[in-house]
PDB file of N, CA and C in Angstrom:
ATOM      1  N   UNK A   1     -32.094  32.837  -1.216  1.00  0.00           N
ATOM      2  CA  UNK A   1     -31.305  32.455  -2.379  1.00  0.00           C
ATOM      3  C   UNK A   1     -29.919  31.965  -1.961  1.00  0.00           C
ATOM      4  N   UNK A   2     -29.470  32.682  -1.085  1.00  0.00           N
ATOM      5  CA  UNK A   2     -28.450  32.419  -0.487  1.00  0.00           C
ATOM      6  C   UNK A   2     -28.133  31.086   0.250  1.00  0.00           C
ATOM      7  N   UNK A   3     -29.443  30.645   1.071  1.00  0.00           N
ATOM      8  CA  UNK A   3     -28.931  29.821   1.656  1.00  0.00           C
ATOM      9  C   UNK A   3     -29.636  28.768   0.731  1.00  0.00           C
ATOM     10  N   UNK A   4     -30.277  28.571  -0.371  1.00  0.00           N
ATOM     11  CA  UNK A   4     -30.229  27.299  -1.352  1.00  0.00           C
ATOM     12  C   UNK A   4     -29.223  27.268  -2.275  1.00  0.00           C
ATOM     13  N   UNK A   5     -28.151  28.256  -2.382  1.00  0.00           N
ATOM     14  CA  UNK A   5     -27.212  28.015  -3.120  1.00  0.00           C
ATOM     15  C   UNK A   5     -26.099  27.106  -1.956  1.00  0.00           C
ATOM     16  N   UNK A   6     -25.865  27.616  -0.871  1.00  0.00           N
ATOM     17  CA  UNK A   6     -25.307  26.562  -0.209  1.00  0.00           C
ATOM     18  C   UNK A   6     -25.856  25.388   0.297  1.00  0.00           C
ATOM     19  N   UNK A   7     -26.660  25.199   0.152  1.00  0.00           N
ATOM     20  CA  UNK A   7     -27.285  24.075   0.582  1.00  0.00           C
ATOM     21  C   UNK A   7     -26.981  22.990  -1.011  1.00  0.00           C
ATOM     22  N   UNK A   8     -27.140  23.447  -1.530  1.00  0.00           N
ATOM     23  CA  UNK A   8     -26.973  23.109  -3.250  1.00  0.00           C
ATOM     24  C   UNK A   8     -25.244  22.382  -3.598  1.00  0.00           C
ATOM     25  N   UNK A   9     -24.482  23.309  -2.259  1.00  0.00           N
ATOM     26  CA  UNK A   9     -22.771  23.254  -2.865  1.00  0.00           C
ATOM     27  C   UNK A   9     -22.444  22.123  -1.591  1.00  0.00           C
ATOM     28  N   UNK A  10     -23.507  21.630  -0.523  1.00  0.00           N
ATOM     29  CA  UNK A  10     -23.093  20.803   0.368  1.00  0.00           C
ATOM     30  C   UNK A  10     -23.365  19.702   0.047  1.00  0.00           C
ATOM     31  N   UNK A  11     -24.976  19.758  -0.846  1.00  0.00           N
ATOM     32  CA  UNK A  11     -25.224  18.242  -1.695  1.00  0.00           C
ATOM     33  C   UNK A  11     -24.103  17.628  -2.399  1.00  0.00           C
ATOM     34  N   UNK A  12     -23.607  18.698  -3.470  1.00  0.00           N
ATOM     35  CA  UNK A  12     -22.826  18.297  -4.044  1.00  0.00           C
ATOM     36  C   UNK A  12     -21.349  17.501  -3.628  1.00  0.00           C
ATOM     37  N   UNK A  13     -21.059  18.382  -2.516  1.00  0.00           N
ATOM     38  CA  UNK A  13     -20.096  17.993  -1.987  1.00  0.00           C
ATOM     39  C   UNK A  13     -20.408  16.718  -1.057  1.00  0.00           C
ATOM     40  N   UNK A  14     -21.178  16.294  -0.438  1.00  0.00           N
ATOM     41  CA  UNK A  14     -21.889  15.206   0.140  1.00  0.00           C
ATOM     42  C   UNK A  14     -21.687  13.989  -0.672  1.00  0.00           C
ATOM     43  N   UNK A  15     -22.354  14.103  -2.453  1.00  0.00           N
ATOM     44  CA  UNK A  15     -22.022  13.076  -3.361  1.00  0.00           C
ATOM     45  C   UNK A  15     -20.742  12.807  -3.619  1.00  0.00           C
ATOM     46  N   UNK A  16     -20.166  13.805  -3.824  1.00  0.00           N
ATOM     47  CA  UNK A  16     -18.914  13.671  -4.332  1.00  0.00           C
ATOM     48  C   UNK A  16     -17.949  13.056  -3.207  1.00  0.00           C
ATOM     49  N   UNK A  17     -17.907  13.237  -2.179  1.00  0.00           N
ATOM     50  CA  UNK A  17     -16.799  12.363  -0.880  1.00  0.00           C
ATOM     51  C   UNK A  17     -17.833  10.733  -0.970  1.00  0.00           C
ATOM     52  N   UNK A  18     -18.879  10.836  -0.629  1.00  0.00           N
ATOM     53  CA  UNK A  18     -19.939   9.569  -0.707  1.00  0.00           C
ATOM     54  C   UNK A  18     -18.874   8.847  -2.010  1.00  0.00           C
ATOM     55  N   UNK A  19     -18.837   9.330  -3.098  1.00  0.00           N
ATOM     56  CA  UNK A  19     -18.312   8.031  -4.337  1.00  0.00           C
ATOM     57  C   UNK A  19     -17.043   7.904  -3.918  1.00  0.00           C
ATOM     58  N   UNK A  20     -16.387   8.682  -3.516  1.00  0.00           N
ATOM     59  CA  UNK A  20     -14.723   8.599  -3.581  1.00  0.00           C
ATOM     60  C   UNK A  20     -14.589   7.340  -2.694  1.00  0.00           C
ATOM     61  N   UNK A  21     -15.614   7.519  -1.618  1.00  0.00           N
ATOM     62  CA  UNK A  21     -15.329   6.700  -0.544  1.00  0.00           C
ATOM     63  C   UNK A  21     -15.867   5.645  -0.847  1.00  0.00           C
ATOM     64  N   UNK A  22     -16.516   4.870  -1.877  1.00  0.00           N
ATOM     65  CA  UNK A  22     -17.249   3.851  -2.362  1.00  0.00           C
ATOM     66  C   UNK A  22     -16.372   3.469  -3.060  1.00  0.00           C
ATOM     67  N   UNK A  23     -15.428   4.161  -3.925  1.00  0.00           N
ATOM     68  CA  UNK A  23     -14.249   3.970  -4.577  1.00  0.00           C
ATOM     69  C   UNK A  23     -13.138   3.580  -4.543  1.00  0.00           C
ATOM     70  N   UNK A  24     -12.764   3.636  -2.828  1.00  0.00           N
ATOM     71  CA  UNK A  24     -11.627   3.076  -2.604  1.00  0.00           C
ATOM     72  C   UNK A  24     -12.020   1.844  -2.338  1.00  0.00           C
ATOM     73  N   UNK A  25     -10.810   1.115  -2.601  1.00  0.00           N
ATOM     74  CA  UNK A  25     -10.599  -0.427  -2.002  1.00  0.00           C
ATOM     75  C   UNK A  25      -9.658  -1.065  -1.208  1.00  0.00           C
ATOM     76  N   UNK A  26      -9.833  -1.537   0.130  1.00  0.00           N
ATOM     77  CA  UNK A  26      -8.671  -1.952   0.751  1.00  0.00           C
ATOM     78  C   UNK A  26      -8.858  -3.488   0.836  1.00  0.00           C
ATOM     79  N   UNK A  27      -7.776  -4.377   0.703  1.00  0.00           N
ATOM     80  CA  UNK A  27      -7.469  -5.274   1.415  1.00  0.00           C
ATOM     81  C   UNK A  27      -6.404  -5.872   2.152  1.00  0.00           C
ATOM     82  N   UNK A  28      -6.721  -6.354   2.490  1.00  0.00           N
ATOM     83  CA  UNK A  28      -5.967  -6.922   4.107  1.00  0.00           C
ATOM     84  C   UNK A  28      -5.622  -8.567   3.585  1.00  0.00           C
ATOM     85  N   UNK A  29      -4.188  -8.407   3.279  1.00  0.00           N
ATOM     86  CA  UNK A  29      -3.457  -9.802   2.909  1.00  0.00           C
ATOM     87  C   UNK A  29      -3.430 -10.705   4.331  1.00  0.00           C
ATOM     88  N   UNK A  30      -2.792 -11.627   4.326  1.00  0.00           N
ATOM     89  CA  UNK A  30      -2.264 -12.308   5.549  1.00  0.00           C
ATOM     90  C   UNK A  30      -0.961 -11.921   5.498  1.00  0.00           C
ATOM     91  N   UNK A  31      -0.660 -12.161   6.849  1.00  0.00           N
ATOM     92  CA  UNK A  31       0.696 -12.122   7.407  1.00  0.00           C
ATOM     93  C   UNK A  31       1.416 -12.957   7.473  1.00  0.00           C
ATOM     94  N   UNK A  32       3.222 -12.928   6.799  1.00  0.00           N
ATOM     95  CA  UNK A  32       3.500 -14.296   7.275  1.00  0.00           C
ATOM     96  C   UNK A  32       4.608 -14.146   7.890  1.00  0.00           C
ATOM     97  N   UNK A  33       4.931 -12.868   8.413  1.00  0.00           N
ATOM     98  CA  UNK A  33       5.537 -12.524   9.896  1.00  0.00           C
ATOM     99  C   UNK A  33       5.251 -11.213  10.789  1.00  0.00           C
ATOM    100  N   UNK A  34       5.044 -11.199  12.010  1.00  0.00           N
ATOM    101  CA  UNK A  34       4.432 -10.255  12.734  1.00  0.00           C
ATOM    102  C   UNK A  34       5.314  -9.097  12.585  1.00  0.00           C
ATOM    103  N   UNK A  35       6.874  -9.155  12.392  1.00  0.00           N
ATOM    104  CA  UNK A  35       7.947  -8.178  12.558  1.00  0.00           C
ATOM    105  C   UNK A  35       8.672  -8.421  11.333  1.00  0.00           C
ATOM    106  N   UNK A  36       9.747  -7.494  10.812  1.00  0.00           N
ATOM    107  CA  UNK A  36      10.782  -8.138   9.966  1.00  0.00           C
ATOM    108  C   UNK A  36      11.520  -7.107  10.326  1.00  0.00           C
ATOM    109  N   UNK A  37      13.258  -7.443  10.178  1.00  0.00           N
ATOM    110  CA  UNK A  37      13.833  -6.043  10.420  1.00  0.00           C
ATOM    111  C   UNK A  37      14.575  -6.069   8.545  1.00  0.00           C
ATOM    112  N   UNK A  38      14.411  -4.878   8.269  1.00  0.00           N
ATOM    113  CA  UNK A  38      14.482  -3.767   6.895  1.00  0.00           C
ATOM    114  C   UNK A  38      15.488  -3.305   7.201  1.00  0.00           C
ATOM    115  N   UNK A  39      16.866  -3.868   6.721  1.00  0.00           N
ATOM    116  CA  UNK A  39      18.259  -3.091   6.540  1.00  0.00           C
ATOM    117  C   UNK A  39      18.084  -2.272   7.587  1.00  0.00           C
ATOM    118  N   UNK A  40      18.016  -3.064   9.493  1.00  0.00           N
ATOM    119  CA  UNK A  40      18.423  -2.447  10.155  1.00  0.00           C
ATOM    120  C   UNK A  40      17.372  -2.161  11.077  1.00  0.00           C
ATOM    121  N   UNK A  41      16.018  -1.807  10.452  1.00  0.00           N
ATOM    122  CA  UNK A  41      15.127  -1.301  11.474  1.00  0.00           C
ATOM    123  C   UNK A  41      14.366  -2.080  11.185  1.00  0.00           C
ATOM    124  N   UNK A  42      13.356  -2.653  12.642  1.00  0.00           N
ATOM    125  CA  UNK A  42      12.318  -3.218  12.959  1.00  0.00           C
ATOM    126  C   UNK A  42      10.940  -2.687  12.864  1.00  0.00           C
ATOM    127  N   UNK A  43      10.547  -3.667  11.665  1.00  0.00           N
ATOM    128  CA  UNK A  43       9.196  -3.353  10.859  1.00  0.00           C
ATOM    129  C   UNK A  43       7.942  -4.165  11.566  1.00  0.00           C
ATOM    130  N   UNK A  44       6.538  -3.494  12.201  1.00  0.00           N
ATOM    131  CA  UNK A  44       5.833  -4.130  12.216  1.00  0.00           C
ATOM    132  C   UNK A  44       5.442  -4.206  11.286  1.00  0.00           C
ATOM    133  N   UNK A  45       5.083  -5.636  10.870  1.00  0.00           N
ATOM    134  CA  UNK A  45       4.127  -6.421   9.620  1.00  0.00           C
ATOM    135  C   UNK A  45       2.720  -6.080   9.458  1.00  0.00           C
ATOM    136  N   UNK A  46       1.912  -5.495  11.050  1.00  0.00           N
ATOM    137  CA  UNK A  46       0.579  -4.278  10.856  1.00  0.00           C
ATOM    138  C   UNK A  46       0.634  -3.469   9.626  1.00  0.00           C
ATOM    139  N   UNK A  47       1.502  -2.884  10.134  1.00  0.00           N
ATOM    140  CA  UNK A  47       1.820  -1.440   8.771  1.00  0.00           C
ATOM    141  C   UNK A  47       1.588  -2.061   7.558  1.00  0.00           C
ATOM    142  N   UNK A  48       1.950  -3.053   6.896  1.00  0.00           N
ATOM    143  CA  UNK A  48       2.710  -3.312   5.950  1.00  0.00           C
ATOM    144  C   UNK A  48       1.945  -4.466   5.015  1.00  0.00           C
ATOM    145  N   UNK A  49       0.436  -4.704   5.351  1.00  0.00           N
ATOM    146  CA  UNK A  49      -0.484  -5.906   4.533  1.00  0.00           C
ATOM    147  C   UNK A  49      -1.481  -5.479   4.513  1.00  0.00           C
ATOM    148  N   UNK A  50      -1.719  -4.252   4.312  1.00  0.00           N
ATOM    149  CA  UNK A  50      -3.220  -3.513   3.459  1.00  0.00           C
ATOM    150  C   UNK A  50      -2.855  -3.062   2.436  1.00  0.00           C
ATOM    151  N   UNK A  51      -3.520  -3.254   1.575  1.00  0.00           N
ATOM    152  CA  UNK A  51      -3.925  -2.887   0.052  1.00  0.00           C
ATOM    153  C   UNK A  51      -4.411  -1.630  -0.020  1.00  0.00           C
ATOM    154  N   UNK A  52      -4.469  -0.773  -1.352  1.00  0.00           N
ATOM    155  CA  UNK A  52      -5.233   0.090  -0.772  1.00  0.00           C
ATOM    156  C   UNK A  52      -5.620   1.097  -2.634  1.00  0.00           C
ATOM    157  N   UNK A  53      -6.440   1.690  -3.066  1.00  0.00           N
ATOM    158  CA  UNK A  53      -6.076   2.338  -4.551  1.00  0.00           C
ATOM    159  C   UNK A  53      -5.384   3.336  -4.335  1.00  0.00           C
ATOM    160  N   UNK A  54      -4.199   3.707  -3.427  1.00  0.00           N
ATOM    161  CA  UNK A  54      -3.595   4.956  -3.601  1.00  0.00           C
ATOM    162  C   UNK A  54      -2.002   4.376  -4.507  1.00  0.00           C
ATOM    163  N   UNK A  55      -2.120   2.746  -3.815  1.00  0.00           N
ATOM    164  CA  UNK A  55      -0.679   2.301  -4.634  1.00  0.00           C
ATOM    165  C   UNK A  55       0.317   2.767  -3.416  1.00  0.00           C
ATOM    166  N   UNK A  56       0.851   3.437  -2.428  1.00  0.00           N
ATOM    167  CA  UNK A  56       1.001   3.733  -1.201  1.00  0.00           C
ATOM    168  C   UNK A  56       1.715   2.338  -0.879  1.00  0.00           C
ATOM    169  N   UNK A  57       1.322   1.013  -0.818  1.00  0.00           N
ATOM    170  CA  UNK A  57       0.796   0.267   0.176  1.00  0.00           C
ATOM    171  C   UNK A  57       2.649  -0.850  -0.697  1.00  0.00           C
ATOM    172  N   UNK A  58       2.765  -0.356  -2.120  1.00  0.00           N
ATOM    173  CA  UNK A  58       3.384  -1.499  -3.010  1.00  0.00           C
ATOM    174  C   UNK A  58       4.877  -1.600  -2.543  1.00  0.00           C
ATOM    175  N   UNK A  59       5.783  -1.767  -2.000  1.00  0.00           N
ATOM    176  CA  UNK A  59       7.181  -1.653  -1.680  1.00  0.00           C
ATOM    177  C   UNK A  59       7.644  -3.081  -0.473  1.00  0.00           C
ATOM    178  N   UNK A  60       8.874  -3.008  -0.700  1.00  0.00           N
ATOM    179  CA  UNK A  60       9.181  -3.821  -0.323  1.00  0.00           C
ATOM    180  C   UNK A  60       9.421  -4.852   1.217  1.00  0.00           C
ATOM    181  N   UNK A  61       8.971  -3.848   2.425  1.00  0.00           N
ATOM    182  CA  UNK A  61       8.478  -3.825   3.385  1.00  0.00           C
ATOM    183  C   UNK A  61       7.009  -5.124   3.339  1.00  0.00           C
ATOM    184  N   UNK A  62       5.817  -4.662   2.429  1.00  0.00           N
ATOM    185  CA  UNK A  62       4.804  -5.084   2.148  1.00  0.00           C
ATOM    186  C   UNK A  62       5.218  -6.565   1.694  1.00  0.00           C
ATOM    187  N   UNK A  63       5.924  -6.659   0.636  1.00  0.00           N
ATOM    188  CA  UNK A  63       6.337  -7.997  -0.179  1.00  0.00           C
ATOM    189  C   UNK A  63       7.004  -9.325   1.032  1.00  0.00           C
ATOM    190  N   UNK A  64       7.944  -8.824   1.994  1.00  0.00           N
ATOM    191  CA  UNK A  64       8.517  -9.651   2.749  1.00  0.00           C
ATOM    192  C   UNK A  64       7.172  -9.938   4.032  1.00  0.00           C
ATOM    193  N   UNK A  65       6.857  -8.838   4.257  1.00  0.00           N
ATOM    194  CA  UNK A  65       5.644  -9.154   5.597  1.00  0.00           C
ATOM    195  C   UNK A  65       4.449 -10.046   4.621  1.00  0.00           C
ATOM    196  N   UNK A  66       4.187 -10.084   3.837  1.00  0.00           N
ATOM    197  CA  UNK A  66       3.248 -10.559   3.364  1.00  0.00           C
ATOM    198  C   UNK A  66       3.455 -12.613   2.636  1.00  0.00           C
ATOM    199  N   UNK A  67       4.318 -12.400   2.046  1.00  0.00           N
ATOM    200  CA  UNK A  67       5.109 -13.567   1.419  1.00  0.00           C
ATOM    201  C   UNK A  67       4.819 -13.835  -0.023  1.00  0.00           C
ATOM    202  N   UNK A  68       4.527 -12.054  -0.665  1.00  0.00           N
ATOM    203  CA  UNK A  68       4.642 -12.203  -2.212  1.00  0.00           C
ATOM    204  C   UNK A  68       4.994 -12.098  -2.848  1.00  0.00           C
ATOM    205  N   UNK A  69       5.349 -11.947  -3.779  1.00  0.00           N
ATOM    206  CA  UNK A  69       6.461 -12.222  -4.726  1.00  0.00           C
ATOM    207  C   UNK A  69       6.720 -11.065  -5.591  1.00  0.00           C
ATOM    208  N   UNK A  70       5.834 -10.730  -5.718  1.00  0.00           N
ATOM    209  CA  UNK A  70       5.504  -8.835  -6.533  1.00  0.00           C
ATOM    210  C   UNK A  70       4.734  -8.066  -6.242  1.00  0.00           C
ATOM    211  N   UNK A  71       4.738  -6.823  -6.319  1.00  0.00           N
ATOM    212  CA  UNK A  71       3.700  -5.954  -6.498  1.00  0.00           C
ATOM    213  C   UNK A  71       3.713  -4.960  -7.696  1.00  0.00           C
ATOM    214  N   UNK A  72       2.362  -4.029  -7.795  1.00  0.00           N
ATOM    215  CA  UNK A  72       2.645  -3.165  -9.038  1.00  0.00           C
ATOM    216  C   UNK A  72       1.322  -2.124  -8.492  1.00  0.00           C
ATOM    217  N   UNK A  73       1.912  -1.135  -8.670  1.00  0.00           N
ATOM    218  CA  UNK A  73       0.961  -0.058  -8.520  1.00  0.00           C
ATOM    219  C   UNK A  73       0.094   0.848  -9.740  1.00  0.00           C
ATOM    220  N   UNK A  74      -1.003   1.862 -10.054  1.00  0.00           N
ATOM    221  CA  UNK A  74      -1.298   2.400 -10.676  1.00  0.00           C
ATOM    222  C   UNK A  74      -0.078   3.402 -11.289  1.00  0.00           C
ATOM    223  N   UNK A  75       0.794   3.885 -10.412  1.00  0.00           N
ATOM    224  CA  UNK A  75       1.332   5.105 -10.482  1.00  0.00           C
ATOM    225  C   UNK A  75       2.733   4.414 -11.799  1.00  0.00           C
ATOM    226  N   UNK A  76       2.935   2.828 -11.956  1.00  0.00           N
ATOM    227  CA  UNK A  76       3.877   2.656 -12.355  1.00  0.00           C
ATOM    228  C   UNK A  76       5.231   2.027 -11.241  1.00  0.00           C
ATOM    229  N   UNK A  77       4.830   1.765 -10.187  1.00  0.00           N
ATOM    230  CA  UNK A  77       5.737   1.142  -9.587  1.00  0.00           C
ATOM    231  C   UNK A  77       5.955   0.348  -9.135  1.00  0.00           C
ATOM    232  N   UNK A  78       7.143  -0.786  -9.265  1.00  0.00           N
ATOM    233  CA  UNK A  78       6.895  -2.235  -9.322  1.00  0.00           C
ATOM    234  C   UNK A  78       7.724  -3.013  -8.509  1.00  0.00           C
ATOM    235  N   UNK A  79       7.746  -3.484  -7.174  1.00  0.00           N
ATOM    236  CA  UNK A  79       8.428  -3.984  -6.438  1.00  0.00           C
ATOM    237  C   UNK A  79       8.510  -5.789  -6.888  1.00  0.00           C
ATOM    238  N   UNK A  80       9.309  -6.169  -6.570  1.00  0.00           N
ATOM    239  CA  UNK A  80       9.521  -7.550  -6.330  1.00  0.00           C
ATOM    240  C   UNK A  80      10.905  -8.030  -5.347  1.00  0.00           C
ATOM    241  N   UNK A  81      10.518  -9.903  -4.860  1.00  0.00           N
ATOM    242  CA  UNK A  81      11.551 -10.079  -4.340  1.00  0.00           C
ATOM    243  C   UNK A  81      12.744 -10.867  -5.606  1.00  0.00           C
ATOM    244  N   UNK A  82      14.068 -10.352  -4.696  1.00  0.00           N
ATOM    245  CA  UNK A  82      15.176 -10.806  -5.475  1.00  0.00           C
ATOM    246  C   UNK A  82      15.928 -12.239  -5.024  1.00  0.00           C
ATOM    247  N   UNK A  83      15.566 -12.135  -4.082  1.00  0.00           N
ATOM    248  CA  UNK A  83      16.368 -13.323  -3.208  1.00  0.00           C
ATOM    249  C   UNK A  83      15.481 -14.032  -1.994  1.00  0.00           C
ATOM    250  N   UNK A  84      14.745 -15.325  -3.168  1.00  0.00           N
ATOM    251  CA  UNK A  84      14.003 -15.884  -2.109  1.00  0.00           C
ATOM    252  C   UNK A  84      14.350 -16.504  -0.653  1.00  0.00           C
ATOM    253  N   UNK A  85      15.610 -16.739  -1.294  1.00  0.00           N
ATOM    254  CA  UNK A  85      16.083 -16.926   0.143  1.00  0.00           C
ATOM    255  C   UNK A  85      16.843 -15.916   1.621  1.00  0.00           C
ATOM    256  N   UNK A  86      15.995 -15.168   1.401  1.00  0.00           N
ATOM    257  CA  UNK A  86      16.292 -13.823   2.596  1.00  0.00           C
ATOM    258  C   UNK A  86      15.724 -14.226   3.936  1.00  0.00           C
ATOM    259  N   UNK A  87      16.833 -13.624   4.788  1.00  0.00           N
ATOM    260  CA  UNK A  87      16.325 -13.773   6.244  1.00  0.00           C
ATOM    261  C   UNK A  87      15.766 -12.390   6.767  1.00  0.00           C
ATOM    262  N   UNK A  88      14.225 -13.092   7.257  1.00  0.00           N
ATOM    263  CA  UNK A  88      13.622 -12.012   7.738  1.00  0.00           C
ATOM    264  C   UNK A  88      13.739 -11.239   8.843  1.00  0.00           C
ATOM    265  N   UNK A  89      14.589 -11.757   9.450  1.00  0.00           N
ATOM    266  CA  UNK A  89      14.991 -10.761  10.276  1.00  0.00           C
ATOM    267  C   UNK A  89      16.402  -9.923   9.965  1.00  0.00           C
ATOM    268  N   UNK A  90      17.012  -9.982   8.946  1.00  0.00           N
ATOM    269  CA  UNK A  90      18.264  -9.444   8.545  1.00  0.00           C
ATOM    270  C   UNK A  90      18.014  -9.372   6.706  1.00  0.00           C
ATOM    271  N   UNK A  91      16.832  -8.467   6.426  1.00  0.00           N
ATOM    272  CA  UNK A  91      16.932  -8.192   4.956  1.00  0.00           C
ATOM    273  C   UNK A  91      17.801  -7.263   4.333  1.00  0.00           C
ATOM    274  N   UNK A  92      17.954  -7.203   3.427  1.00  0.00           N
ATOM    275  CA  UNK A  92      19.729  -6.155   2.977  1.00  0.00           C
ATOM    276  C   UNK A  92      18.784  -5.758   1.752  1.00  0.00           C
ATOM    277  N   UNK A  93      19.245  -4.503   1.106  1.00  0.00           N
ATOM    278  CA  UNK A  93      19.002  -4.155  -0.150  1.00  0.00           C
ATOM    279  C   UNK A  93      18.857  -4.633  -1.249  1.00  0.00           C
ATOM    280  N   UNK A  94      19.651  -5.779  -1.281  1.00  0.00           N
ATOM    281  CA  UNK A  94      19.731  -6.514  -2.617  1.00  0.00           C
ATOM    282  C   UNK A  94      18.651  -7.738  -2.649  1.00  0.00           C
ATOM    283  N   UNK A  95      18.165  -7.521  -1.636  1.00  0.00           N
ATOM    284  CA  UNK A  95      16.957  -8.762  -1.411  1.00  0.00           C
ATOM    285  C   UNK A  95      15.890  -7.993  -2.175  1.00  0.00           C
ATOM    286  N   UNK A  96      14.924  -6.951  -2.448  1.00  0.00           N
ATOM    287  CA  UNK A  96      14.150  -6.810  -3.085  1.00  0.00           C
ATOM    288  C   UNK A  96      14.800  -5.350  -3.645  1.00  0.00           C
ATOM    289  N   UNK A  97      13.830  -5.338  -4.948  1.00  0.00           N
ATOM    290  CA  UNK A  97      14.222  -4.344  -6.122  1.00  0.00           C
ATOM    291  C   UNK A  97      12.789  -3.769  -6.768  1.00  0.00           C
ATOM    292  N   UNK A  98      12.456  -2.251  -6.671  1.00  0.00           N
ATOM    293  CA  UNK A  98      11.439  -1.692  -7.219  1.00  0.00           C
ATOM    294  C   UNK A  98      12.122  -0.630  -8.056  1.00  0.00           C
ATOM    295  N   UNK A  99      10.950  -0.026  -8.998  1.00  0.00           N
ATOM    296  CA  UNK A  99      11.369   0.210  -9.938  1.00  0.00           C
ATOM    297  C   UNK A  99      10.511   1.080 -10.577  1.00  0.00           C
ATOM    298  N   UNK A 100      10.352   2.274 -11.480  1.00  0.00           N
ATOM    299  CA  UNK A 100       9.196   2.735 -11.733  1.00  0.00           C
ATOM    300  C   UNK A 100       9.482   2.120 -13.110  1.00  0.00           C
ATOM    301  N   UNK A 101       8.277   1.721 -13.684  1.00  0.00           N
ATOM    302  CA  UNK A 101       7.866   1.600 -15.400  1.00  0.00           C
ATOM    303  C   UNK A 101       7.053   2.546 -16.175  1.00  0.00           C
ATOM    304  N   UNK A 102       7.804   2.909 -17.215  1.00  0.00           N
ATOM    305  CA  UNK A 102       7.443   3.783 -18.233  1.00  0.00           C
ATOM    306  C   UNK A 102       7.998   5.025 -18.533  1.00  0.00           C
TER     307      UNK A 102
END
């Protein structure tokens, strides 16, 4: 009895990681610089162009390595750039602005 009740709680648990993991979605933008330096510190652009459903992925790091113009997450948080004309290797604060909504 014992060991079909665990056997019973591993199925379950088996399905349940199986969907989560069917559930997520990543993608992988292009790059449209390998590095950028971020008020100071040098960002690889790796880090910084996967997608992903945790929302994790939305900030402003992502927006300059990538070359988009916004992002927006589930959680409510909404990056964009401010100043298209920023140098990527010397971005300052006032170049992009996020924000939570709601």
């Amino acid at each position: 009895m014992a060991l079909q009740c665990a056997t019973i709680v591993l199925l379950f648990s088996l399905v349940f990681l199986s969907v989560q993991v069917q559930g997520s979605k990543r993608e992988v933008l292009p790059k449209v610089h390998e590095e950028i330096n971020y008020m100071g510190q040098i960002l690889d652009c790796d880090d910084f162009h996967t997608t992903d459903n945790s929302g994790t992925w939305c900030n402003c790091p992502f927006l300059f390595c990538t070359g988009s113009q916004d992002c927006s997450n589930m959680g409510g948080l909404m990056c964009g750039v401010v100043n298209n004309d920023y140098d990527y290797m010397n971005i300052q604060d006032e170049d992009c602005d996020c924000q939570y909504l709601g």
